[in-house]
C-alpha atoms as a PDB file:
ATOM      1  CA  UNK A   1       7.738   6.599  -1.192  1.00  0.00           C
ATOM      2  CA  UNK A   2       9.169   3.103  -1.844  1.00  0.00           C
ATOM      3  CA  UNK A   3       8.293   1.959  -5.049  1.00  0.00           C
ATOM      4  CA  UNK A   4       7.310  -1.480  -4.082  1.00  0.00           C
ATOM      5  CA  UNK A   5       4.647  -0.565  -1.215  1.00  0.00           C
ATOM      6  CA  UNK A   6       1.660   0.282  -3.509  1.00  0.00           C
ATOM      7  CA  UNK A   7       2.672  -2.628  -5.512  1.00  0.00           C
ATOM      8  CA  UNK A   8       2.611  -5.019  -2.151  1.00  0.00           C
ATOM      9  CA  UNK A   9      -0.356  -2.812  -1.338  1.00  0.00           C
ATOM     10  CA  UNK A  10      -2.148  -3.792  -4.308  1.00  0.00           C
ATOM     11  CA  UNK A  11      -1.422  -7.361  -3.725  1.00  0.00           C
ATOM     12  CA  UNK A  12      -2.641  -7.705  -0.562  1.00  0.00           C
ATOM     13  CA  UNK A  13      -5.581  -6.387  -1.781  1.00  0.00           C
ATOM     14  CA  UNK A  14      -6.620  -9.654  -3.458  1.00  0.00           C
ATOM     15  CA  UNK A  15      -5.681 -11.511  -0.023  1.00  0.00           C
ATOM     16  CA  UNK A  16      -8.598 -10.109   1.538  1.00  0.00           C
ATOM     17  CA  UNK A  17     -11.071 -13.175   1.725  1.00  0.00           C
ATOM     18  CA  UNK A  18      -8.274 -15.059   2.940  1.00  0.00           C
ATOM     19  CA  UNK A  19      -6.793 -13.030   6.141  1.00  0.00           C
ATOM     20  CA  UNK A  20      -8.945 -12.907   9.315  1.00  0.00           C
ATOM     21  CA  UNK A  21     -10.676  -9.580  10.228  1.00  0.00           C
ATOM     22  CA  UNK A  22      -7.686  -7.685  12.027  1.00  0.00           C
ATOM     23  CA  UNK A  23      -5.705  -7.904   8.408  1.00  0.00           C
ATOM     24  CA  UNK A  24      -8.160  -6.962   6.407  1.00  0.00           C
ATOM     25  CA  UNK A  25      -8.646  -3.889   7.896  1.00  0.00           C
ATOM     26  CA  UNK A  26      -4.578  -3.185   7.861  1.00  0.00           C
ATOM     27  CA  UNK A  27      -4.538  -3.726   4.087  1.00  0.00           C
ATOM     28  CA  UNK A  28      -7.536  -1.525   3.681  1.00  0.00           C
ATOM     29  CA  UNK A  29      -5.513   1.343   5.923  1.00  0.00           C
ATOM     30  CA  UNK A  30      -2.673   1.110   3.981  1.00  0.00           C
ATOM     31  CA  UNK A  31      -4.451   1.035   0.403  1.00  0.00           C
ATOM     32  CA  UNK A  32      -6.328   4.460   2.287  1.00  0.00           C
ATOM     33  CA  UNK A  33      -2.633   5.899   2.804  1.00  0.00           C
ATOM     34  CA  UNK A  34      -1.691   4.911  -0.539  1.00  0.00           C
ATOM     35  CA  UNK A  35      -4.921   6.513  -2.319  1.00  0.00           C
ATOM     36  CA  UNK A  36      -4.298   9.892   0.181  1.00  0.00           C
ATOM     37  CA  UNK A  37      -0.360  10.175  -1.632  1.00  0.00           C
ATOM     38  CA  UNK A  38      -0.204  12.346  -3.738  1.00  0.00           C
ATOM     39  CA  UNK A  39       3.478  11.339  -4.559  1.00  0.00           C
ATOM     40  CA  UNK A  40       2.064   7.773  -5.437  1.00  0.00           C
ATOM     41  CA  UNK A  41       1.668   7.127  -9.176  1.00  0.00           C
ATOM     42  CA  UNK A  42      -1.677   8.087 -10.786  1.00  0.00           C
ATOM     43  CA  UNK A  43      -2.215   4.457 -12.186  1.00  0.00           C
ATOM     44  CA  UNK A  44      -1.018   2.720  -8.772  1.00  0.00           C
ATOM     45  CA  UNK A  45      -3.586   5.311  -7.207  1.00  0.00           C
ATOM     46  CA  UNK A  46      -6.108   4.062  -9.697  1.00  0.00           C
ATOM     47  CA  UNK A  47      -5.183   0.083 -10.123  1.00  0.00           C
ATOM     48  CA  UNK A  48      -5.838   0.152  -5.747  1.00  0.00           C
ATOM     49  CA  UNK A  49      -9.141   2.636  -5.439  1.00  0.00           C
ATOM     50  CA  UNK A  50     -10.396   0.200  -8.086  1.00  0.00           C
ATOM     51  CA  UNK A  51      -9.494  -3.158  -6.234  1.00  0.00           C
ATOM     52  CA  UNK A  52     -10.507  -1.490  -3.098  1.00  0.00           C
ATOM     53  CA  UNK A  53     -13.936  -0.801  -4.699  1.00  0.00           C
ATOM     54  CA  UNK A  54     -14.565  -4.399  -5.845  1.00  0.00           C
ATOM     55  CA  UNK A  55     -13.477  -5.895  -1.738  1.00  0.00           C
ATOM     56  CA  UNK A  56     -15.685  -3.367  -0.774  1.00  0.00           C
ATOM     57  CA  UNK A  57     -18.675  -4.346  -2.315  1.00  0.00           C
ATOM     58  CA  UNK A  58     -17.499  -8.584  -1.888  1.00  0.00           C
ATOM     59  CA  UNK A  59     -17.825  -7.340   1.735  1.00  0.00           C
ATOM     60  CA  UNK A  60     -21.163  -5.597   1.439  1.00  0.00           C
ATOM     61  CA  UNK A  61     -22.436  -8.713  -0.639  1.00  0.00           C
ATOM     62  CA  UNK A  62     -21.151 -10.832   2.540  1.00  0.00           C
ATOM     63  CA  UNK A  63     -22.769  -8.623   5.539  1.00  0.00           C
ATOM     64  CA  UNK A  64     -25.707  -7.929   4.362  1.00  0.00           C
ATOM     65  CA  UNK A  65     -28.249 -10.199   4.050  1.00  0.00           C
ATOM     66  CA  UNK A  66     -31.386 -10.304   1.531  1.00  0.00           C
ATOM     67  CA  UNK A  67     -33.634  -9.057   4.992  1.00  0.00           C
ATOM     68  CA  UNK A  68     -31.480  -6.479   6.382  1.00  0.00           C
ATOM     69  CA  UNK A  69     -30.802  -2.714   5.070  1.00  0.00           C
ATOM     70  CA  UNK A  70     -28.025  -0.245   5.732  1.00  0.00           C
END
């Protein structure tokens, strides 16, 4: 794997309050293919699940309001 994708990866990461809905959910497919690669390093693996995690809950924080459950 090309050494620079889970470093772009990562970045784009951080981009996600920023993009519109369609780019999002490309960055979050490609930080899934880059978590899923076993051939990617342990602490790239690590550095995205954990950025990942913390978009992930900004989103959940975003879509669900204070009335409504999931």
């Amino acid at each position: 794997m090309d050494s620079t994708k889970p470093r772009k990866v990562y970045h784009n990461l951080r981009l996600l309050d920023h993009v519109n809905t369609a780019t999002g959910a490309m960055y979050r497919q490609m930080a899934q293919e880059i978590l899923a690669d076993p051939e990617v390093d342990l602490v790239w693996r690590q550095a995205i699940a954990h950025r990942l995690s913390d978009a992930n809950m900004m989103l959940e924080h975003q879509t669900v309001g204070g009335d409504d459950s999931y």
